[in-house]
C-alpha atoms as a PDB file:
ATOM      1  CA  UNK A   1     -44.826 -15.595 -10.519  1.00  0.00           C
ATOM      2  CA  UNK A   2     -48.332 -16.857 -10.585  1.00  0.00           C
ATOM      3  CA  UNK A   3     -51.624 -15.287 -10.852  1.00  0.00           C
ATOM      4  CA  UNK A   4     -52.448 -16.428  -7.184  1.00  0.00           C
ATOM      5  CA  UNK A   5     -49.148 -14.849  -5.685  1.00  0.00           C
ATOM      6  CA  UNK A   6     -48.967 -11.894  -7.678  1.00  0.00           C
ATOM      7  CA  UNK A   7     -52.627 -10.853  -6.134  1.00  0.00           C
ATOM      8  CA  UNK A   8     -51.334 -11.010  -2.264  1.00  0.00           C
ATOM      9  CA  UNK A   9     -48.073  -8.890  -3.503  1.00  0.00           C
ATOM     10  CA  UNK A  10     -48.413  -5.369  -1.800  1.00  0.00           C
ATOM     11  CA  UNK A  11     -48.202  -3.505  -5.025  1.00  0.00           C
ATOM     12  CA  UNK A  12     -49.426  -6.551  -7.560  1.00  0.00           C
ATOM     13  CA  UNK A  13     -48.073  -6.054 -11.112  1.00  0.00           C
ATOM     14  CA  UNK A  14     -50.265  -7.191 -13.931  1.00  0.00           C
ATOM     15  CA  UNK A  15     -50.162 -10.649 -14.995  1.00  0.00           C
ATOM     16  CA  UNK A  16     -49.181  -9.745 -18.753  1.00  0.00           C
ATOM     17  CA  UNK A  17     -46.042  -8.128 -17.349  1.00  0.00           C
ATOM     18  CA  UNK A  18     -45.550 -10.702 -14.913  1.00  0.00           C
ATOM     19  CA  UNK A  19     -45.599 -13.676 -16.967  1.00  0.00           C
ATOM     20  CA  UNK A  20     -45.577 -12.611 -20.777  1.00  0.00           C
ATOM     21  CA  UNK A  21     -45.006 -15.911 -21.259  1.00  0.00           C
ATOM     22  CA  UNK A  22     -48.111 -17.880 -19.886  1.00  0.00           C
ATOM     23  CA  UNK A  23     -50.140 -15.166 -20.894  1.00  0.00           C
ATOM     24  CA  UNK A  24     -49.773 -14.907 -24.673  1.00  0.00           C
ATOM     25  CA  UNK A  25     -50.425 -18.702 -24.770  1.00  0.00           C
ATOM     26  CA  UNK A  26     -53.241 -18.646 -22.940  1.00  0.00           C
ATOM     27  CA  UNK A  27     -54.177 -15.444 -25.251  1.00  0.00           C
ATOM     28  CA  UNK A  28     -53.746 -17.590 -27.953  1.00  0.00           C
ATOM     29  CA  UNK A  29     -55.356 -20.641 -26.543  1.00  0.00           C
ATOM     30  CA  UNK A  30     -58.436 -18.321 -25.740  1.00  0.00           C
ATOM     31  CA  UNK A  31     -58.539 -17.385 -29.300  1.00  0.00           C
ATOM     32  CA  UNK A  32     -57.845 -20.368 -30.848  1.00  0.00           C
ATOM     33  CA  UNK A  33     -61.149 -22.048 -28.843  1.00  0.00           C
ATOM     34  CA  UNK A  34     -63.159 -19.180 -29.821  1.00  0.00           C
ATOM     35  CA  UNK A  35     -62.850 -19.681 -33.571  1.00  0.00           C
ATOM     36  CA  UNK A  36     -63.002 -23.131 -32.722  1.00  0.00           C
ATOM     37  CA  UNK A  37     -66.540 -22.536 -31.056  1.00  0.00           C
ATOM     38  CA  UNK A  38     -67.831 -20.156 -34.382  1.00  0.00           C
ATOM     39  CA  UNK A  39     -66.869 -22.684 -36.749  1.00  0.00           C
ATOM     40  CA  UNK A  40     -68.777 -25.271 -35.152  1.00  0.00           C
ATOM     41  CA  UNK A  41     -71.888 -22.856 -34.845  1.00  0.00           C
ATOM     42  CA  UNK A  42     -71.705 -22.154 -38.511  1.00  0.00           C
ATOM     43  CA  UNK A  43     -71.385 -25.534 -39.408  1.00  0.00           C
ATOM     44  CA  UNK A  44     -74.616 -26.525 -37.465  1.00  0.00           C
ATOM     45  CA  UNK A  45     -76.741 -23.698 -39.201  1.00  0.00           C
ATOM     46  CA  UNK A  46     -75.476 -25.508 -42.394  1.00  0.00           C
ATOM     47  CA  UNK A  47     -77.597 -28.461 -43.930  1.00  0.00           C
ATOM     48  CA  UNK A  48     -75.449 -32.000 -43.018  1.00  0.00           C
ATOM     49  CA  UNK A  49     -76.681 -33.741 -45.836  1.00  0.00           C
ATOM     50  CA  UNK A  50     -78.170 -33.246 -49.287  1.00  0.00           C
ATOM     51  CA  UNK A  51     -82.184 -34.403 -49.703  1.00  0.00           C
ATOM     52  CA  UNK A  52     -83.930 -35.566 -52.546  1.00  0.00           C
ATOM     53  CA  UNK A  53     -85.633 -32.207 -53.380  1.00  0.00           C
ATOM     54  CA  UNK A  54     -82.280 -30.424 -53.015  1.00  0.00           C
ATOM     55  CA  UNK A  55     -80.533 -32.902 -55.483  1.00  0.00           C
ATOM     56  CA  UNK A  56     -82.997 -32.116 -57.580  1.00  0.00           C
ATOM     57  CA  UNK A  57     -83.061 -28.458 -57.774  1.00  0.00           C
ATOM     58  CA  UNK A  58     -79.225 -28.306 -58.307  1.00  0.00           C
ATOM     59  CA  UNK A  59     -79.617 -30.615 -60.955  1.00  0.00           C
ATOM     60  CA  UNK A  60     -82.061 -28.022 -62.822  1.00  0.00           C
ATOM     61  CA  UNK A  61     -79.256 -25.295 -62.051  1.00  0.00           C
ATOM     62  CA  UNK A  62     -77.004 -27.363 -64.125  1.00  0.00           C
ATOM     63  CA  UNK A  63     -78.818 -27.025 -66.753  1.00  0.00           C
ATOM     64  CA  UNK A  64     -79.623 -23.281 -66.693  1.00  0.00           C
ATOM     65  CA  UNK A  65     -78.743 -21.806 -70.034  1.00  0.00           C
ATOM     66  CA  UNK A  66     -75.043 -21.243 -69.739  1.00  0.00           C
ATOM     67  CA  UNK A  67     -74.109 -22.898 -66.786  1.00  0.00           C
ATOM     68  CA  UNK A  68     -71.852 -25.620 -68.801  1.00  0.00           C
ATOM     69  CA  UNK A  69     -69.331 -23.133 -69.048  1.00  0.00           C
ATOM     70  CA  UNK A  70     -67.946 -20.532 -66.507  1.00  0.00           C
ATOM     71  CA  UNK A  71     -69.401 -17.317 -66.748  1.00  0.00           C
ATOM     72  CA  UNK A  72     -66.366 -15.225 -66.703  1.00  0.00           C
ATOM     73  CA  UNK A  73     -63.695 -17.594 -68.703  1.00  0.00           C
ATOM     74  CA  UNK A  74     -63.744 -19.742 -71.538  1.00  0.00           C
ATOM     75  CA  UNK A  75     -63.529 -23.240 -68.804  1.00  0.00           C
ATOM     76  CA  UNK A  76     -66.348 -25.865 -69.559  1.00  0.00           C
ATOM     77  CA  UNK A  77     -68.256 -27.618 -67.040  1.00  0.00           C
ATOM     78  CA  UNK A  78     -67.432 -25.380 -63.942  1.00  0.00           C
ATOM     79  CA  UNK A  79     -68.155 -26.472 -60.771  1.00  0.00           C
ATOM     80  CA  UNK A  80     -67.822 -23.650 -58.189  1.00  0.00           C
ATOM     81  CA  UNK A  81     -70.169 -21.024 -57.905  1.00  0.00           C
ATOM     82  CA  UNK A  82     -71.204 -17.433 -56.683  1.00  0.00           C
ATOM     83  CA  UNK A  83     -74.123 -17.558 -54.414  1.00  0.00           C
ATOM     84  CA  UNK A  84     -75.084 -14.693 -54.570  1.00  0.00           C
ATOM     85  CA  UNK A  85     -74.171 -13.119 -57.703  1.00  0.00           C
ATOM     86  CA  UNK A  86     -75.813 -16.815 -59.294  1.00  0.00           C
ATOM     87  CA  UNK A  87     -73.413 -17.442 -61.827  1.00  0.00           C
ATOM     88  CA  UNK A  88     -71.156 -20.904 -62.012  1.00  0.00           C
ATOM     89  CA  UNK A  89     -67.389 -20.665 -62.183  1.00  0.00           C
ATOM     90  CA  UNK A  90     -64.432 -22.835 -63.134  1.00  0.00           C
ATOM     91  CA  UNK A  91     -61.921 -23.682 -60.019  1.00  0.00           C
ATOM     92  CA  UNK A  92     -59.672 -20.761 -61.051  1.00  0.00           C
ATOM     93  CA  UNK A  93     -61.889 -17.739 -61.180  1.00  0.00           C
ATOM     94  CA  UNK A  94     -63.461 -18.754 -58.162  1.00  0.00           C
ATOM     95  CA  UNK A  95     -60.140 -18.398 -56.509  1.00  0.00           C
ATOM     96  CA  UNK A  96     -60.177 -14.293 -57.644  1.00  0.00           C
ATOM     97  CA  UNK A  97     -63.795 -14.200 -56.649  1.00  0.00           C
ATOM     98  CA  UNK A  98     -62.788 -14.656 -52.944  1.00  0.00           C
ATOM     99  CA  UNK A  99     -60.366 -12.173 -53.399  1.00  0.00           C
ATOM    100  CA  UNK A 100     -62.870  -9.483 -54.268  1.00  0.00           C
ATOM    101  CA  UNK A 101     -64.554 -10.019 -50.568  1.00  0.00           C
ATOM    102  CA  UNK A 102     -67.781 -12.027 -49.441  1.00  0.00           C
ATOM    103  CA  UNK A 103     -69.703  -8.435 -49.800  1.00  0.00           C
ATOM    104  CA  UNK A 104     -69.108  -9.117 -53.357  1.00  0.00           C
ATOM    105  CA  UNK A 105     -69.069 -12.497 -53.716  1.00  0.00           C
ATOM    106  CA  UNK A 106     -69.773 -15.662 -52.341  1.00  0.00           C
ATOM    107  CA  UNK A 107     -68.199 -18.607 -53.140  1.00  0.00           C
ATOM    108  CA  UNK A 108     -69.002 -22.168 -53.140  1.00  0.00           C
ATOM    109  CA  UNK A 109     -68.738 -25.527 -54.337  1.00  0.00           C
ATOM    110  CA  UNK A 110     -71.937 -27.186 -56.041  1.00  0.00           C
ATOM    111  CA  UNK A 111     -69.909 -30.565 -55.373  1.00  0.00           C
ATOM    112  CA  UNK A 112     -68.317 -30.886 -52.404  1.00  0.00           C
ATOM    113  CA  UNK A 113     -70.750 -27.867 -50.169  1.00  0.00           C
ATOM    114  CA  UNK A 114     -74.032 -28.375 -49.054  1.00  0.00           C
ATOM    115  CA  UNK A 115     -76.382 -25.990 -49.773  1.00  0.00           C
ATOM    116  CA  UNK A 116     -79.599 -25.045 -48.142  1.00  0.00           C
ATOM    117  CA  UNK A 117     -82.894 -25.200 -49.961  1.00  0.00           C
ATOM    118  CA  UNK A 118     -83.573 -21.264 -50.010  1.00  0.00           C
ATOM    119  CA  UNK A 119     -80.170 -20.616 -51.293  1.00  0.00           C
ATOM    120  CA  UNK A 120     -80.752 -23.061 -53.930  1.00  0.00           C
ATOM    121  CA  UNK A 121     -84.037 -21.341 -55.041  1.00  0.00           C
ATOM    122  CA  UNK A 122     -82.449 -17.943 -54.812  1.00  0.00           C
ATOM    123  CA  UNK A 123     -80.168 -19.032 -57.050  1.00  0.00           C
ATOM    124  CA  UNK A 124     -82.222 -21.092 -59.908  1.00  0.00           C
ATOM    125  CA  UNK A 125     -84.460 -18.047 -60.065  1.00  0.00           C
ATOM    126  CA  UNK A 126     -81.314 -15.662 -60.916  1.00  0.00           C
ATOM    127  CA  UNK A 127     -81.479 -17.183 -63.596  1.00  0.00           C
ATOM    128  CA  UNK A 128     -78.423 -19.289 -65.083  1.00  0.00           C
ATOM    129  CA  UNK A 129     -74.960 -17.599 -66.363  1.00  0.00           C
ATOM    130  CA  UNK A 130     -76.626 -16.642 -69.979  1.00  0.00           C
ATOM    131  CA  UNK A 131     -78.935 -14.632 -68.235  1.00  0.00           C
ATOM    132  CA  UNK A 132     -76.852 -12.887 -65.058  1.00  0.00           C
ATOM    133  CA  UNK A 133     -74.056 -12.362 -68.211  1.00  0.00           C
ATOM    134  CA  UNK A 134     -76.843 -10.505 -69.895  1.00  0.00           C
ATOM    135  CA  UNK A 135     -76.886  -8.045 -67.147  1.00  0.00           C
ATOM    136  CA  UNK A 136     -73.198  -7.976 -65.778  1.00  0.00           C
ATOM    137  CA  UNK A 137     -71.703  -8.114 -69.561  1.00  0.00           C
ATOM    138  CA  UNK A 138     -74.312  -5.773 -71.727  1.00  0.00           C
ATOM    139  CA  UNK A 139     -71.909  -3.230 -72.837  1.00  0.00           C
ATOM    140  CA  UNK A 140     -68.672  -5.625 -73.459  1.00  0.00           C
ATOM    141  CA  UNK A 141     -67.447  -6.654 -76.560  1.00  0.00           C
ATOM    142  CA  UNK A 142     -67.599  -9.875 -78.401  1.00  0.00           C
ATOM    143  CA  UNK A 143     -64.589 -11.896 -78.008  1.00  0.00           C
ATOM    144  CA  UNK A 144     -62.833  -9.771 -74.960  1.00  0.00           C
ATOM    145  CA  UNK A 145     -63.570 -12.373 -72.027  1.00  0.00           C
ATOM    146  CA  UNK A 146     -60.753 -14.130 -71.108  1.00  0.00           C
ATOM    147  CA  UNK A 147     -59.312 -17.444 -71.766  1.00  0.00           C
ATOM    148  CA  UNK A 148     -58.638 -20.134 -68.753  1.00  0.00           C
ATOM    149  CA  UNK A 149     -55.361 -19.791 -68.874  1.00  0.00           C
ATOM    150  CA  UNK A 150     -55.018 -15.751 -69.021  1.00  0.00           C
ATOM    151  CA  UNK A 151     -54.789 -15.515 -65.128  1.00  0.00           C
ATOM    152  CA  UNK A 152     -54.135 -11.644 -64.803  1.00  0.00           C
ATOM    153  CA  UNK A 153     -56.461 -10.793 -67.273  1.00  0.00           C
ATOM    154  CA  UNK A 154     -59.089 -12.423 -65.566  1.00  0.00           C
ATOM    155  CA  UNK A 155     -58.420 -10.698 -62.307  1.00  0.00           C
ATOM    156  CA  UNK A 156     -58.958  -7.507 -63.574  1.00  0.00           C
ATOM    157  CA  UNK A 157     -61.791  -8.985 -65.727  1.00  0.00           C
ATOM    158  CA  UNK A 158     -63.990 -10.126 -63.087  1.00  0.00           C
ATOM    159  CA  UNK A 159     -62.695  -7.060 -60.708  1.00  0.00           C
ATOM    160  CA  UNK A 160     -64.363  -4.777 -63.641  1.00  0.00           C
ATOM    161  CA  UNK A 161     -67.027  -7.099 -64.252  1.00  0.00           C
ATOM    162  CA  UNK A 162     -68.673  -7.302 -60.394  1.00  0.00           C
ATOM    163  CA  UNK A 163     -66.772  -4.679 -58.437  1.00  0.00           C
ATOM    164  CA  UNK A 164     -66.871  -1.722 -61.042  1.00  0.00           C
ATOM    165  CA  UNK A 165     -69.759  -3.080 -62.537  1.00  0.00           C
ATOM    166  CA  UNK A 166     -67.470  -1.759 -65.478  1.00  0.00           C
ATOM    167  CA  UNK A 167     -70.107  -3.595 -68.498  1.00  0.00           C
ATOM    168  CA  UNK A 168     -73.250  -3.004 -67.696  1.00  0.00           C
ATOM    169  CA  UNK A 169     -75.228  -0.700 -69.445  1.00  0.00           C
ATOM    170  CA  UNK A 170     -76.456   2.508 -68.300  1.00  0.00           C
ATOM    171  CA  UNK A 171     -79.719   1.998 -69.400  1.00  0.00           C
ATOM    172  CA  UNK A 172     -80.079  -1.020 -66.629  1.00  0.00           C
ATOM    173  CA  UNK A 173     -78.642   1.853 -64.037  1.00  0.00           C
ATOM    174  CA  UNK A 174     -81.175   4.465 -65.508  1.00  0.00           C
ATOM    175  CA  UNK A 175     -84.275   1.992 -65.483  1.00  0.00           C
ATOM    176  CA  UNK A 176     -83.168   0.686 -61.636  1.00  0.00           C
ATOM    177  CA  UNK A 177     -83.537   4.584 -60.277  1.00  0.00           C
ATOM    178  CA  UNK A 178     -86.463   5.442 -62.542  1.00  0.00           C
ATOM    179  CA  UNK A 179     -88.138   2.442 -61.188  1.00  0.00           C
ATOM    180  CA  UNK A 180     -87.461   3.496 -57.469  1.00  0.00           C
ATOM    181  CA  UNK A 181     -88.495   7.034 -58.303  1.00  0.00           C
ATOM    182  CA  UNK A 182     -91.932   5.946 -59.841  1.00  0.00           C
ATOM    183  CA  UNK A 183     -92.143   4.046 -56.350  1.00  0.00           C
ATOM    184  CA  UNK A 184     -91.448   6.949 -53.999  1.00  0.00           C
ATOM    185  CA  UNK A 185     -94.117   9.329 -56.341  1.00  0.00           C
ATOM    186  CA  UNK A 186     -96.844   6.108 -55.997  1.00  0.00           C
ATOM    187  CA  UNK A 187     -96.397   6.298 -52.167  1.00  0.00           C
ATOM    188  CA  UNK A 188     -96.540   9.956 -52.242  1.00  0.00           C
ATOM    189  CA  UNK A 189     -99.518  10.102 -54.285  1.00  0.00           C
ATOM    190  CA  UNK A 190    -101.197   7.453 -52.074  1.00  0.00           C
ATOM    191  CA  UNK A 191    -100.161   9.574 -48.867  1.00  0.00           C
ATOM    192  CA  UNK A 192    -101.958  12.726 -50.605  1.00  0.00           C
ATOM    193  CA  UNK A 193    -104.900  10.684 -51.108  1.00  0.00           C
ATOM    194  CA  UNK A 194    -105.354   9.335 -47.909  1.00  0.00           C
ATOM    195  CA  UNK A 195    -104.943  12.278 -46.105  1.00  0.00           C
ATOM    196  CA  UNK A 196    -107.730  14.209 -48.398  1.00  0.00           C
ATOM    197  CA  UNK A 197    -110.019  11.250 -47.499  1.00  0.00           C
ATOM    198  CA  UNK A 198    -109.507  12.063 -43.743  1.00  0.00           C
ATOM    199  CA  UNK A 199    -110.253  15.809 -43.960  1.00  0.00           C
ATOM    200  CA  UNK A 200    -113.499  15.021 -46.239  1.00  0.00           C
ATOM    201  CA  UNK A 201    -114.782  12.505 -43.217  1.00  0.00           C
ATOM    202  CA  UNK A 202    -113.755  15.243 -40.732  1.00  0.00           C
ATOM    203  CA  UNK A 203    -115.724  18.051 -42.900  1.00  0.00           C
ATOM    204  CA  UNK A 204    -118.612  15.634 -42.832  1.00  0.00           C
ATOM    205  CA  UNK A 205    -118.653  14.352 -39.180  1.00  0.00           C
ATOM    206  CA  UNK A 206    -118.689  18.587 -38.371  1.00  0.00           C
ATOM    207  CA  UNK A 207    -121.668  18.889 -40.372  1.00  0.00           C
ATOM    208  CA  UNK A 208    -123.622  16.642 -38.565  1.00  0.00           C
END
């Protein structure tokens, strides 16, 4: 039956019971247009084309210190890349990195992607893979990264490495909260002041 007919019926059945047919294709037309529709408005958030001042930023990340080799194998020239975490990666480890979920990690391609001008910044000032390494490797041994060709060692590597945040050094952890408790206290402090600046203008204005 069709929708139309099944409406005038004196006790109309639902249309997915109906015609299961029609309506898991249109289901999965409906879905397939919406995804269709997202795509499109991510891709038009996304710079088209590559400028002049953008070419020229990522060709200062290139040459960050370590950025000629991936920063958790042994691979030279990598040309993939966390985003966020502002480290470049070889082909394969950039492959596990989108297995460990975009919360972690977010990949892309310094080749064949186009990136935006603030996420290019973002990621100069991180700092190159020498420097994030510093951080996300502090407590791990010489000589116990990976090769390129070790593939299940370097999936639990770089789980450990950015999930479990398995190498870096407590100190960094201790230094991070001190920092955000010497914060809080200055806010505190500056709350105490202001508040015995008020009652001195109140004991003041009663005076008068």
């Amino acid at each position: 039956l069709s929708p139309p007919l099944v409406r005038l019926l004196p006790n109309p059945l639902k249309y997915q019971d109906s015609c299961p047919r029609m309506y898991e294709e249109e289901k999965r037309k409906k879905k397939k247009k919406k995804k269709k529709q997202k795509r499109q408005g991510r891709n038009e958030e996304r710079p088209k084309e590559w400028t002049e001042r953008t070419i020229h930023i990522r060709e200062l990340i290139l040459k960050l210190p370590g950025n000629t080799e991936c920063a958790d194998c042994t691979t030279k020239y990598p040309d993939w890349s966390s985003i966020n975490l502002g480290v470049m990666i070889c082909t394969e480890c950039a492959g596990i990195h989108r297995g460990l979920g975009v919360h972690i990690s977010k990949v892309r391609s310094i080749e064949m992607d186009v990136w935006s001008e603030e996420q290019l910044v973002y990621f100069y000032r991180l700092g190159g893979n020498t420097r994030v390494n510093g951080f996300y490797e502090a407590s791990l041994k010489k000589g116990a990264k990976p090769s390129e060709s070790d593939r299940r060692m370097s999936t639990e590597f770089i789980r450990q490495k950015y999930k479990e945040r398995a190498f870096i050094k407590k100190e960094n952890e201790d230094t991070d909260d001190s920092e955000d408790e010497t914060d809080s206290d200055a806010e505190e402090e500056e709350r105490r002041r202001s508040q015995a600046q008020k009652k001195k203008k109140k004991k003041k204005e009663k005076k008068k």
